[in-house]
N, C-alpha and C. Protein backbone atom coordinates (compact mmCIF):
# COMPACT_ATOMS: atom_id res chain seq x y z
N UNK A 1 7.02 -44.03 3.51
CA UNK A 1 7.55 -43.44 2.29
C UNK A 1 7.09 -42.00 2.17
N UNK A 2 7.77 -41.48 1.73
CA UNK A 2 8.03 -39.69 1.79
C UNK A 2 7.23 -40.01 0.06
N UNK A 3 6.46 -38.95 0.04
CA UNK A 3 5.67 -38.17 -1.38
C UNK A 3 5.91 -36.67 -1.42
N UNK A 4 6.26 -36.19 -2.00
CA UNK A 4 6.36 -34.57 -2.36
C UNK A 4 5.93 -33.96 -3.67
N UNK A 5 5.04 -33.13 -3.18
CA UNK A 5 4.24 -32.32 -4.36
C UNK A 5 4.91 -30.90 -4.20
N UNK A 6 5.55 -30.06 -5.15
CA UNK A 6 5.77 -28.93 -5.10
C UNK A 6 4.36 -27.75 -5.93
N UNK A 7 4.50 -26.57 -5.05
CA UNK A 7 3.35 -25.79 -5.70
C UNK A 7 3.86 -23.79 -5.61
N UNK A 8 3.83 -23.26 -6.08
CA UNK A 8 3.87 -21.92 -5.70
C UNK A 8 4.74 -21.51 -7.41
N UNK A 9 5.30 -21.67 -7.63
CA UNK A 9 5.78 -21.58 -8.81
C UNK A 9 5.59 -20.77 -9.22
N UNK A 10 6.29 -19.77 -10.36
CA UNK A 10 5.66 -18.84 -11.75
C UNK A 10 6.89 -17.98 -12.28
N UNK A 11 6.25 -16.61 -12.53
CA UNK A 11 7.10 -16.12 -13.32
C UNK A 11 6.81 -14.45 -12.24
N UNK A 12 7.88 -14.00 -11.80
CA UNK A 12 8.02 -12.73 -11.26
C UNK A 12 9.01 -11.65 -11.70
N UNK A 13 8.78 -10.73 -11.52
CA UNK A 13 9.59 -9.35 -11.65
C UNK A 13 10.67 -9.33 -10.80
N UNK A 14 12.17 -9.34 -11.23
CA UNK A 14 13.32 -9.13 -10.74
C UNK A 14 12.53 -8.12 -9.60
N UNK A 15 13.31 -8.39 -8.06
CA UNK A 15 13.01 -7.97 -6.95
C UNK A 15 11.33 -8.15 -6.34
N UNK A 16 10.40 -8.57 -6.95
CA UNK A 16 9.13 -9.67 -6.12
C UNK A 16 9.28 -11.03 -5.59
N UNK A 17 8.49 -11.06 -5.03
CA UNK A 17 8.31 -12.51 -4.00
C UNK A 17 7.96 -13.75 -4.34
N UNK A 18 8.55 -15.04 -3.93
CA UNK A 18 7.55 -15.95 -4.04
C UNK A 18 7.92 -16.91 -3.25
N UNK A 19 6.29 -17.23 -2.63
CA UNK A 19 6.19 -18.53 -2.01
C UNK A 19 6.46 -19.97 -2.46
N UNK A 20 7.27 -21.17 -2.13
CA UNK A 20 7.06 -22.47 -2.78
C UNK A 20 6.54 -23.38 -1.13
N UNK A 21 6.04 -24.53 -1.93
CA UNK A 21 5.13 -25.01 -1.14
C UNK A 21 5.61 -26.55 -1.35
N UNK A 22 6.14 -27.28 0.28
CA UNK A 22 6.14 -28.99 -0.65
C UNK A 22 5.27 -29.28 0.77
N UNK A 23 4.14 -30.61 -0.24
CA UNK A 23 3.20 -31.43 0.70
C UNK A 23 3.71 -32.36 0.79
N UNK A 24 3.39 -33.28 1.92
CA UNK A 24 4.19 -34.54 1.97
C UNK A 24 2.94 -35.31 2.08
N UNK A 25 2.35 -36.07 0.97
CA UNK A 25 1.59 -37.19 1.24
C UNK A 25 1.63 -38.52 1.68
N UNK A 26 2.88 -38.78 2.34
CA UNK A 26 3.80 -39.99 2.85
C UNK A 26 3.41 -40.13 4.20
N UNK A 27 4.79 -40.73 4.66
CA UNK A 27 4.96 -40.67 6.32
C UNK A 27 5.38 -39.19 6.67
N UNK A 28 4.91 -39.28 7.72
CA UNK A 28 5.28 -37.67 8.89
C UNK A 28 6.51 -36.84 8.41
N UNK A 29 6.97 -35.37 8.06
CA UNK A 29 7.61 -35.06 7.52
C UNK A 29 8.36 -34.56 8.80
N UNK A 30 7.98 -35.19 10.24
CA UNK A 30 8.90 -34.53 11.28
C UNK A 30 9.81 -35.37 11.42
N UNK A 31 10.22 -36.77 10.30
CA UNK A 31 11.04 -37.31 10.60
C UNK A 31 12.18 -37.47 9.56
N UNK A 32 12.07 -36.14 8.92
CA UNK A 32 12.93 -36.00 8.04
C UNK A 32 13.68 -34.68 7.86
N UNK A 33 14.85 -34.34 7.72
CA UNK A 33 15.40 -33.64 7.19
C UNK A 33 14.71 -33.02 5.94
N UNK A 34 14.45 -31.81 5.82
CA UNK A 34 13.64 -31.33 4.58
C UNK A 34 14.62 -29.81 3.93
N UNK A 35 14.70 -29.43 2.44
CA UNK A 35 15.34 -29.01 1.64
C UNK A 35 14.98 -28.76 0.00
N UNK A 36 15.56 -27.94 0.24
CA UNK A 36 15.21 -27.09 -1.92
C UNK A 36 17.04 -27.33 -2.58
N UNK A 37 16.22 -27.11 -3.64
CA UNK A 37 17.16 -27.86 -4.41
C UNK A 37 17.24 -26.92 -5.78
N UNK A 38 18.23 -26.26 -6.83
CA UNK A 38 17.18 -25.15 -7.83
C UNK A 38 18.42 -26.12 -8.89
N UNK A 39 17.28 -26.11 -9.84
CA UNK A 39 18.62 -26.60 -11.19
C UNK A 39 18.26 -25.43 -12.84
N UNK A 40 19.28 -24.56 -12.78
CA UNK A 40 19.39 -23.77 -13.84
C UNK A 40 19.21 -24.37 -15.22
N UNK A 41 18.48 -23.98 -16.47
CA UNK A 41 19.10 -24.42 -17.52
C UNK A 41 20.78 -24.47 -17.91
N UNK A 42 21.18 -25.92 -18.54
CA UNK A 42 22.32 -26.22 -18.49
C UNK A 42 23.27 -25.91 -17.55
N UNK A 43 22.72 -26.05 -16.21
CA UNK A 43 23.75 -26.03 -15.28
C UNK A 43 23.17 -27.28 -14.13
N UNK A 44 24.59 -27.67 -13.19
CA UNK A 44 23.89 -28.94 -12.31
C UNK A 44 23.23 -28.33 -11.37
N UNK A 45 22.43 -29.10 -10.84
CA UNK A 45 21.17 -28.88 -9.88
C UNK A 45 21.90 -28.80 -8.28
N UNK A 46 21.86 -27.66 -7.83
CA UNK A 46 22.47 -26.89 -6.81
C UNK A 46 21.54 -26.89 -5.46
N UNK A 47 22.30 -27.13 -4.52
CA UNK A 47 21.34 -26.92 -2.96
C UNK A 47 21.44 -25.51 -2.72
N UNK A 48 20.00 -25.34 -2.38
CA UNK A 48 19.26 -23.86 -1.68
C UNK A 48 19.21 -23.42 -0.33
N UNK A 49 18.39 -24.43 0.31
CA UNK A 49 18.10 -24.33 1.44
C UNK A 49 18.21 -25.73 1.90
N UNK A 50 18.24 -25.74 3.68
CA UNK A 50 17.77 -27.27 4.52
C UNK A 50 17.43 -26.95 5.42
N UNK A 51 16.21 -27.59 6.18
CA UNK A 51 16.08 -27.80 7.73
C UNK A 51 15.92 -28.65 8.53
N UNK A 52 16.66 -28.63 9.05
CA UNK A 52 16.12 -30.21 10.44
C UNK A 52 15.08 -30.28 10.39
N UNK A 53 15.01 -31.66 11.26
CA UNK A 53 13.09 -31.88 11.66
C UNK A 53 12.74 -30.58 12.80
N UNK A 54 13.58 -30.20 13.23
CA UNK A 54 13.04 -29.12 14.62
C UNK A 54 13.28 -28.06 13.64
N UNK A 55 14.06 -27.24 13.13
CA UNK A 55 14.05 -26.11 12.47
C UNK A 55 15.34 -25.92 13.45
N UNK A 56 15.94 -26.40 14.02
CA UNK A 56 16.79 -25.87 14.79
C UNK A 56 18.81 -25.77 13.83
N UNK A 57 18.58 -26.74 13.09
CA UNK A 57 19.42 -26.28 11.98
C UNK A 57 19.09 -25.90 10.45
N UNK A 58 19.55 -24.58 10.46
CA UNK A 58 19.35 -24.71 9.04
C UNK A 58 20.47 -23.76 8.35
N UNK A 59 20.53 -24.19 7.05
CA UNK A 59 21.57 -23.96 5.94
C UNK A 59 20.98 -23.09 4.73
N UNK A 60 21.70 -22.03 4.38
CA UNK A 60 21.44 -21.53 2.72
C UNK A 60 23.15 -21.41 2.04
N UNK A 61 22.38 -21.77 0.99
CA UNK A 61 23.64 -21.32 -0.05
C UNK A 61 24.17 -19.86 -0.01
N UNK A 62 25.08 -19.53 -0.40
CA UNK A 62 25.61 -18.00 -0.17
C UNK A 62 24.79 -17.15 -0.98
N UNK A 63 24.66 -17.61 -2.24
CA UNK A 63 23.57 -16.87 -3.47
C UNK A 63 22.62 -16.51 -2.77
N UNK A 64 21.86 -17.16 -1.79
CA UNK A 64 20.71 -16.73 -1.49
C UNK A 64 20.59 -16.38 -0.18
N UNK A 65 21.45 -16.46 0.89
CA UNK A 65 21.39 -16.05 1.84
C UNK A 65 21.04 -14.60 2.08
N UNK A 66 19.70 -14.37 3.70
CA UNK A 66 19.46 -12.97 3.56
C UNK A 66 18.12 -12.76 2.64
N UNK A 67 17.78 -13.59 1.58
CA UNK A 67 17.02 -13.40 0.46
C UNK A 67 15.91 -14.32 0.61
N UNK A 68 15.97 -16.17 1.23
CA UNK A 68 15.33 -16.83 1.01
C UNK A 68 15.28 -16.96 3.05
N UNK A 69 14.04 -17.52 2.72
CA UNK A 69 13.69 -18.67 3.95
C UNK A 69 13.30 -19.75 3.91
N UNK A 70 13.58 -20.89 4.86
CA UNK A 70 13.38 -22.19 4.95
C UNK A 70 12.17 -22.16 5.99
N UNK A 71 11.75 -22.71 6.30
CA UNK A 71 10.31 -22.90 6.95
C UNK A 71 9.77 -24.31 6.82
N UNK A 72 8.46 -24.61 7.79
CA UNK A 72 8.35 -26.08 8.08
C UNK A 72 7.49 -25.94 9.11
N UNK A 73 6.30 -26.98 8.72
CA UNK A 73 5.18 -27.04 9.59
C UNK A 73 4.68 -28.49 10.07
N UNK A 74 5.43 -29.17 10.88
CA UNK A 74 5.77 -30.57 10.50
C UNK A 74 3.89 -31.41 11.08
N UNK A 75 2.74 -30.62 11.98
CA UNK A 75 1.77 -30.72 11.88
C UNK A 75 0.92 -30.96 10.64
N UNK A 76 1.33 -30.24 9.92
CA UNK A 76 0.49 -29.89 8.83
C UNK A 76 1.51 -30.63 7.40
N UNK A 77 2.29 -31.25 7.48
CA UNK A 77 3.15 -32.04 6.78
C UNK A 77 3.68 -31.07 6.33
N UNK A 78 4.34 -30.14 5.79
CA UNK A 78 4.37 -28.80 4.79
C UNK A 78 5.81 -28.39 5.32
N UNK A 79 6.60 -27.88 3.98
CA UNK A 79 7.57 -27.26 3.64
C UNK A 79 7.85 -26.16 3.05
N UNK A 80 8.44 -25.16 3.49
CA UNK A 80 7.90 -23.81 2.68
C UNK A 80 9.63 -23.47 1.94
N UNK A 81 9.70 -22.29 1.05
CA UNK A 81 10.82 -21.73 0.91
C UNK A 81 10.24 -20.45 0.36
N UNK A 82 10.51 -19.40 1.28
CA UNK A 82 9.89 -17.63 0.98
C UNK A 82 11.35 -17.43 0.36
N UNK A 83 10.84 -17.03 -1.27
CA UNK A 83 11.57 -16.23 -1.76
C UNK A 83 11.42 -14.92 -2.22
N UNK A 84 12.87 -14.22 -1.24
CA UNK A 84 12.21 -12.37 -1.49
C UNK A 84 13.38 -11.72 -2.35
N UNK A 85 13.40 -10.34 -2.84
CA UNK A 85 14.25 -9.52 -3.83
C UNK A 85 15.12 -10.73 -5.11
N UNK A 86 13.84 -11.78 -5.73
CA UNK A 86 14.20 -11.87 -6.50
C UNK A 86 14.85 -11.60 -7.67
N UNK A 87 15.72 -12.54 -8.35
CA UNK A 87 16.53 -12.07 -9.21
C UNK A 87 16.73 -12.82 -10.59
N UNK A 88 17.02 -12.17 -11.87
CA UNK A 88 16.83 -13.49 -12.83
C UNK A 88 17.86 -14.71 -12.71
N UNK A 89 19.62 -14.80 -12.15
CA UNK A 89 19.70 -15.54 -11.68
C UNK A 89 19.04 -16.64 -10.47
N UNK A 90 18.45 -16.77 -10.42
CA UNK A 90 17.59 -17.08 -9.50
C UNK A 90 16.07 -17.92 -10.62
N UNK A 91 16.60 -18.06 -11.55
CA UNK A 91 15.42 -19.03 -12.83
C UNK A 91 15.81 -20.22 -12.57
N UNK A 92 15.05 -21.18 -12.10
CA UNK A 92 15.55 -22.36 -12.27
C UNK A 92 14.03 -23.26 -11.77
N UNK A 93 13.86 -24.77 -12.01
CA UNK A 93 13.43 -25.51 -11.56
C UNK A 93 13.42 -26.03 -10.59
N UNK A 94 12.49 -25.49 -8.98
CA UNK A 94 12.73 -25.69 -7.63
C UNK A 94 12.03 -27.21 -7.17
N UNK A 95 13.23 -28.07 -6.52
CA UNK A 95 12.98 -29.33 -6.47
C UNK A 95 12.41 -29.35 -4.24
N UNK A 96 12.00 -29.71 -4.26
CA UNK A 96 12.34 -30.21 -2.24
C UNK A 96 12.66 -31.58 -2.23
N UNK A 97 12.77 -31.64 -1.21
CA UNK A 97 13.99 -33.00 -0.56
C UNK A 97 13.73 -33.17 0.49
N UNK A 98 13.88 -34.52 0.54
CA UNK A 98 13.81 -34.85 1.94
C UNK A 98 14.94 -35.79 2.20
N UNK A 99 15.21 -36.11 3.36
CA UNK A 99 16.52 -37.40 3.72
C UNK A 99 16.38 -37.49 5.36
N UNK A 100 16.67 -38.79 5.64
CA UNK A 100 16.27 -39.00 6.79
C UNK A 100 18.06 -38.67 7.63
N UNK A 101 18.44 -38.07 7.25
CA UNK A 101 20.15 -37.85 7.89
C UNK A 101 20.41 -36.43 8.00
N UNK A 102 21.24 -35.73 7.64
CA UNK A 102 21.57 -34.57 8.56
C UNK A 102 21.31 -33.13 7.07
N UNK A 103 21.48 -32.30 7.78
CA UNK A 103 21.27 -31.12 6.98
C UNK A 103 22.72 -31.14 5.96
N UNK A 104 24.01 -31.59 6.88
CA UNK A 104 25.06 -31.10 6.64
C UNK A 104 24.90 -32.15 4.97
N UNK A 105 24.41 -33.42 5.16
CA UNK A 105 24.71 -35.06 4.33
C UNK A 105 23.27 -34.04 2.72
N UNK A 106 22.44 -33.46 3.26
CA UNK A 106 21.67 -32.94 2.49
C UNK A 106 22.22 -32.33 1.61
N UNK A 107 22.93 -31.20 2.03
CA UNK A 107 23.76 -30.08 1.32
C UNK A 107 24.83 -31.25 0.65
N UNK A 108 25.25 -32.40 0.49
CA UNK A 108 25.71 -32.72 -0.28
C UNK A 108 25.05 -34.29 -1.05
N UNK A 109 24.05 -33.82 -1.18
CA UNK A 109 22.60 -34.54 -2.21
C UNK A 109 22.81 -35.77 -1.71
N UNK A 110 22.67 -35.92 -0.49
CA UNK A 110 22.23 -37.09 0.38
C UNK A 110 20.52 -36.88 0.58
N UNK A 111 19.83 -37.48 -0.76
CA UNK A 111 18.55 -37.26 -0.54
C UNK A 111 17.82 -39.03 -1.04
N UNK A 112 16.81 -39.15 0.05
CA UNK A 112 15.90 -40.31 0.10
C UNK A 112 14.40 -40.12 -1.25
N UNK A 113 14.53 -38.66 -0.90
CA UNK A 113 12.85 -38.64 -2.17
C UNK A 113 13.13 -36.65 -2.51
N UNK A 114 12.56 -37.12 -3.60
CA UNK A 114 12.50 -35.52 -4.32
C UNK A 114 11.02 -35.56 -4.58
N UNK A 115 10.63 -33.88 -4.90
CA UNK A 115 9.62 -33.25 -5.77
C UNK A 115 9.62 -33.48 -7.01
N UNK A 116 8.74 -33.21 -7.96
CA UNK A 116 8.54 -33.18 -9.31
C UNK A 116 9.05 -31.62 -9.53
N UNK A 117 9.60 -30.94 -9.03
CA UNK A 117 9.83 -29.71 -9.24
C UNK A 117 9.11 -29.12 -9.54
N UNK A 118 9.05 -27.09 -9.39
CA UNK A 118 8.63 -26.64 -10.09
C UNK A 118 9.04 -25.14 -10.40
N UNK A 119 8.64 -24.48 -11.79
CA UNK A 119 9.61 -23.85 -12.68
C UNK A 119 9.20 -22.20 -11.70
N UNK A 120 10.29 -21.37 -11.28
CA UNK A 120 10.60 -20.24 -11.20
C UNK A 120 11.17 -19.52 -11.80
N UNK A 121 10.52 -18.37 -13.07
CA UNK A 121 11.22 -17.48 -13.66
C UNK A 121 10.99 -16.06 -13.13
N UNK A 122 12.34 -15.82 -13.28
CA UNK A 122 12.23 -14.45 -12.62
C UNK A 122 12.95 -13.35 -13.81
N UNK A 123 11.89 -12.40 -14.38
CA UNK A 123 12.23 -11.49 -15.62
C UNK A 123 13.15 -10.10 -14.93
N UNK A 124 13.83 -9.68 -16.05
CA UNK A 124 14.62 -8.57 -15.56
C UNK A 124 14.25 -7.12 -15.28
């Protein structure tokens, strides 16, 4: 069973950085498909990023493409998403994901276990 703790979170200045962080206190996270997830106030909860277990596929949404990275340290259980030239679209509650099936089945919320999320505001 997959566990996910999200961490990096806060509040940044339109165009600063931020790191998010998911731990997997479960089984091995090299056997999963891993992914972010952002849900806006009053809007539905939208896919960000995905990566295979190798890193050898991966997916961003158009919004963020260029801007974000997916990352993955499947030693160290760990999931990253570097977010750079933040923006206040870009406020939302960042979830990770995992699913034991494909990046493509991810991107359409084919997910086995989520994060507790956590909140990214980004001021103007």
């Amino acid at each position: 069973q997959v566990r996910l703790i999200e961490s990096g979170g806060g509040l940044v200045q339109a165009g600063g950085s931020l790191r998010l962080s998911c731990a997997n206190s479960g089984r091995a996270i090299n056997l999963y498909t891993m992914g972010w997830f952002r849900q806006a106030p009053g809007k539905e909860r939208e896919f960000v990023a995905g990566s295979s277990w190798s890193g050898g596929n991966i997916y961003y949404a158009d919004s963020v493409k260029g801007r974000f990275i997916i990352s993955r340290d499947n030693a160290k259980n760990m999931a990253y998403l570097q977010m750079n030239n933040l923006k206040p679209e870009d406020t939302a509650v960042y979830s990770c994901a995992a699913t034991v099936g494909s990046v493509v089945g991810l991107k359409t919320g084919q997910v086995d276990a989520w994060g507790q999320g956590t909140q990214v505001t980004v001021s103007p």
